[in-house]
C-alpha atoms as a PDB file:
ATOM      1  CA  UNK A   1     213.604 150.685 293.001  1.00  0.00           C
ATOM      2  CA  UNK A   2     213.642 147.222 291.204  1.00  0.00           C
ATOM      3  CA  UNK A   3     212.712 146.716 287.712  1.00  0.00           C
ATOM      4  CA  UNK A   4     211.144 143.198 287.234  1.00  0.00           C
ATOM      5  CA  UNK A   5     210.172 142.176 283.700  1.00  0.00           C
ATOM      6  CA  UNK A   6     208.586 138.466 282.761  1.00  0.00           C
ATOM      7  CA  UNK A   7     209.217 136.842 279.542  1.00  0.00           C
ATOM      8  CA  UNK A   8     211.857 139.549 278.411  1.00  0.00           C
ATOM      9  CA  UNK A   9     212.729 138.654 274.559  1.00  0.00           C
ATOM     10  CA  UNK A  10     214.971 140.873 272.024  1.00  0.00           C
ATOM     11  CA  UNK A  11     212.372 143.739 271.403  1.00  0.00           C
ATOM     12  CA  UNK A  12     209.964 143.751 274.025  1.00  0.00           C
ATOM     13  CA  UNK A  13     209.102 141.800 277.859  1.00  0.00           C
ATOM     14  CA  UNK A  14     205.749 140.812 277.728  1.00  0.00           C
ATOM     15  CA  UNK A  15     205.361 142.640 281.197  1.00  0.00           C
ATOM     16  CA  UNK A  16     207.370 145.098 283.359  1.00  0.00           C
ATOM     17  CA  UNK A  17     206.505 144.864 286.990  1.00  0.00           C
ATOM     18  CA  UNK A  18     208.400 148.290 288.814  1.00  0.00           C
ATOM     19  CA  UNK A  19     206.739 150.690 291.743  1.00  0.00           C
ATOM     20  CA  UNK A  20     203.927 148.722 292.368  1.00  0.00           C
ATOM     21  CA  UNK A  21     202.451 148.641 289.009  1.00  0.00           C
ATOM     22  CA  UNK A  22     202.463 145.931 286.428  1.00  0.00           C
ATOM     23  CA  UNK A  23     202.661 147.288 282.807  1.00  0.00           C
ATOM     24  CA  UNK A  24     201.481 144.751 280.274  1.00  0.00           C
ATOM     25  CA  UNK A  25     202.352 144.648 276.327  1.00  0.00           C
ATOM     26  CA  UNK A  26     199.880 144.582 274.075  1.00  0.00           C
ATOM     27  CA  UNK A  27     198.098 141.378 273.806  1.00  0.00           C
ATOM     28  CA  UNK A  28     197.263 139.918 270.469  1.00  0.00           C
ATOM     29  CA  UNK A  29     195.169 136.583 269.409  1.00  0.00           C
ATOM     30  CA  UNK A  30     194.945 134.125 266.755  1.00  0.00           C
ATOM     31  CA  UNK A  31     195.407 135.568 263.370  1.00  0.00           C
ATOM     32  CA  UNK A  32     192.734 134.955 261.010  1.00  0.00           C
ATOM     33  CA  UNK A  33     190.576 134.131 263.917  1.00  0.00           C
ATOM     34  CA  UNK A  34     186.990 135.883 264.254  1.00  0.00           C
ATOM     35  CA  UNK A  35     186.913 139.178 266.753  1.00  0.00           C
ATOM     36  CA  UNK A  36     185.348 137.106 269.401  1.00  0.00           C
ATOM     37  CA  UNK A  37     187.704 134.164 269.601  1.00  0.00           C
ATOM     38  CA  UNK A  38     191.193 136.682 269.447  1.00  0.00           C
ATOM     39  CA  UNK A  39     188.988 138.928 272.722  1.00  0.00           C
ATOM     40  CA  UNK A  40     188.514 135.788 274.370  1.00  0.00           C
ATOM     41  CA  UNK A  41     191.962 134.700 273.950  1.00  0.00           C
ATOM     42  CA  UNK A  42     193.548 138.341 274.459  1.00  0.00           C
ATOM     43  CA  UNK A  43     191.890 138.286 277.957  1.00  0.00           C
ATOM     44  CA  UNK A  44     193.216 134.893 278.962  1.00  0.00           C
ATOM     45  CA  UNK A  45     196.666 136.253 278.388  1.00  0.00           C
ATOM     46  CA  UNK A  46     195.944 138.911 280.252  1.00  0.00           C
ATOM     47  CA  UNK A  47     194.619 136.915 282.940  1.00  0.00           C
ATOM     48  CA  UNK A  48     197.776 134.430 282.793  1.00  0.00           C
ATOM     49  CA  UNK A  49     200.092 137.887 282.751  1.00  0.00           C
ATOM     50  CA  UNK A  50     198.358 139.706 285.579  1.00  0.00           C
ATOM     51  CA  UNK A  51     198.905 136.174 287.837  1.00  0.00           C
ATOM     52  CA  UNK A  52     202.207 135.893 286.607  1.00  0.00           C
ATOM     53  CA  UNK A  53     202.976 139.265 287.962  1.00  0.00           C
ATOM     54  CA  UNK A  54     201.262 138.398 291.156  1.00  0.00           C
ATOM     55  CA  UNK A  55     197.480 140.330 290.794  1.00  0.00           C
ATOM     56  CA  UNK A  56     194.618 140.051 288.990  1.00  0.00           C
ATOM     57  CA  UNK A  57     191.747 141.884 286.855  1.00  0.00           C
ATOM     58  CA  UNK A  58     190.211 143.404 289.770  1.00  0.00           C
ATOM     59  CA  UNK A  59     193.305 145.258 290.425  1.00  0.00           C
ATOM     60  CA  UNK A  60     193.318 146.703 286.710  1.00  0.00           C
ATOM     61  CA  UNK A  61     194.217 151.097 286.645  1.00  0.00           C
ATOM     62  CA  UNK A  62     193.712 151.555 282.607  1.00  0.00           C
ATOM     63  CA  UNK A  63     193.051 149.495 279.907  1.00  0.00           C
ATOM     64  CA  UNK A  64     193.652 150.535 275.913  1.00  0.00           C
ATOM     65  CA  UNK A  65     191.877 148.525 273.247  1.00  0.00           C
ATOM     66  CA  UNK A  66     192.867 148.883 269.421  1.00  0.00           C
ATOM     67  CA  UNK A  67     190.512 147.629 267.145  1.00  0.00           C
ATOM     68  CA  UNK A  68     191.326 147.378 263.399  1.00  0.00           C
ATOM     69  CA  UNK A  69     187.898 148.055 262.415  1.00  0.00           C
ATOM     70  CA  UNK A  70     185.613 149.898 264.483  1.00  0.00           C
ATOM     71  CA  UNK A  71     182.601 147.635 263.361  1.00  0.00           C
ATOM     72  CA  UNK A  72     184.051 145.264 265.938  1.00  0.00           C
ATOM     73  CA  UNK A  73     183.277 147.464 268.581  1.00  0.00           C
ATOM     74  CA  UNK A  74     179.998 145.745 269.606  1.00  0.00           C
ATOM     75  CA  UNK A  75     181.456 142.451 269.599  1.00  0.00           C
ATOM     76  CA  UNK A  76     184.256 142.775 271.126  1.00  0.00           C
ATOM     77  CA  UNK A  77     182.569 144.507 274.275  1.00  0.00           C
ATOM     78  CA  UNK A  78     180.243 141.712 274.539  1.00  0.00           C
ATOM     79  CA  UNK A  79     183.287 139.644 275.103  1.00  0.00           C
ATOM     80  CA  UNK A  80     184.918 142.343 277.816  1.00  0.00           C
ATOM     81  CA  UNK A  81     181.850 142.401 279.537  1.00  0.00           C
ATOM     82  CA  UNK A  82     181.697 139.513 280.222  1.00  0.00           C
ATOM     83  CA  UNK A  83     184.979 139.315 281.368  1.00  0.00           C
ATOM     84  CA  UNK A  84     185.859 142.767 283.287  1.00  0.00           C
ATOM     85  CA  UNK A  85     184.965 142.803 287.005  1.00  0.00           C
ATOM     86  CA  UNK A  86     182.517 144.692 287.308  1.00  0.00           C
ATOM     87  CA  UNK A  87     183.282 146.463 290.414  1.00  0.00           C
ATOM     88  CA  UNK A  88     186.066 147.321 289.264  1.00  0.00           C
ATOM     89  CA  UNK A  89     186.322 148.137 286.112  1.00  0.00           C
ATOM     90  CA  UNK A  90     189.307 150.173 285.020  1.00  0.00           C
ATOM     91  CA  UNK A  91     189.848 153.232 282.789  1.00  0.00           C
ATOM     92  CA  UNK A  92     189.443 152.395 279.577  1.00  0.00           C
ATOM     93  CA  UNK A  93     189.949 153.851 275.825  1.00  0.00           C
ATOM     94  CA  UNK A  94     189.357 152.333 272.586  1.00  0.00           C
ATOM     95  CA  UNK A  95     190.027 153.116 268.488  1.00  0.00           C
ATOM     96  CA  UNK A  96     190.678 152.184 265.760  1.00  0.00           C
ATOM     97  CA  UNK A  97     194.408 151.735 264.448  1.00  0.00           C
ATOM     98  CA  UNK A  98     195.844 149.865 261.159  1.00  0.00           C
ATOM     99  CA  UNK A  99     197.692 146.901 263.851  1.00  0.00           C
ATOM    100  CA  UNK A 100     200.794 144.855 263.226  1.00  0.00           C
ATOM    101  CA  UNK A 101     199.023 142.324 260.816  1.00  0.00           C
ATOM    102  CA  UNK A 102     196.094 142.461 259.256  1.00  0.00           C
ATOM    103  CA  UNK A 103     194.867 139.548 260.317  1.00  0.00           C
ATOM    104  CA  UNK A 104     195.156 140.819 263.810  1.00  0.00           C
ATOM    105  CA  UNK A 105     191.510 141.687 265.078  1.00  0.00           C
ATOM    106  CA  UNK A 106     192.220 143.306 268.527  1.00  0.00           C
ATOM    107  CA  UNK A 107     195.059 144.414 270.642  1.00  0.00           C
ATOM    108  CA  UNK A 108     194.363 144.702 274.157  1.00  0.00           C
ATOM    109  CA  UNK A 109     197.259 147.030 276.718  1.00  0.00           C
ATOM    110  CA  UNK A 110     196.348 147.313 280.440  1.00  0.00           C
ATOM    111  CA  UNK A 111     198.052 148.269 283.503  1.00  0.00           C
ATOM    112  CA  UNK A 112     197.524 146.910 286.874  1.00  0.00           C
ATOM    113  CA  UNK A 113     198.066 147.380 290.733  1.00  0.00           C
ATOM    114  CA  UNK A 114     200.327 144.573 292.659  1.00  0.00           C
ATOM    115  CA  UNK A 115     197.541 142.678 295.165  1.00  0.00           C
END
């Protein structure tokens, strides 16, 4: 079986596409940007990765969501509502984790089914 990764760099490929399944890095916005505005940008990566790759959101298996402050929570779900399909909403975990930067709000994983 085939490996296929886009945007490989030195430490990490932004995706790996292998069996079917496309297996996205963690997705970071803006720093020093408000919650809302790194989400919204987060999920436009993950939008432009997923098409890359050759699927979309609906197709999405599981989803991991790192917050660095658990306050955001409410926010930042407005923003994923909005954005998730709603038929198909994937499996989905979220906490709270010290991330790269600290001005890094959100970090958004998800793995996805080829279309």
């Amino acid at each position: 079986m085939t490996i296929k990764r886009l945007d490989p760099g030195k430490r990490m490929s932004q995706a790996v596409i292998h069996n079917g399944i496309v297996y996205l890095a963690g997705q970071v916005g803006e720093p020093g940007t408000s919650l809302t505005e790194q989400t919204t940008v987060v999920l436009a990566q993950i939008d432009a990765l997923l098409a890359e790759a050759g699927t979309d959101k609906s197709r999405l298996l599981t989803a991991t969501i790192w917050l660095a402050d658990m306050a955001d929570f409410a926010a930042m779900n407005a923003v994923w509502d909005a954005w998730v399909d709603p038929a198909n909403p994937p499996a989905r975990a979220t906490g709270e984790v010290k991330l790269a930067a600290p001005e890094y709000r959100v970090e958004i994983i998800v793995t996805a089914a080829l279309s």
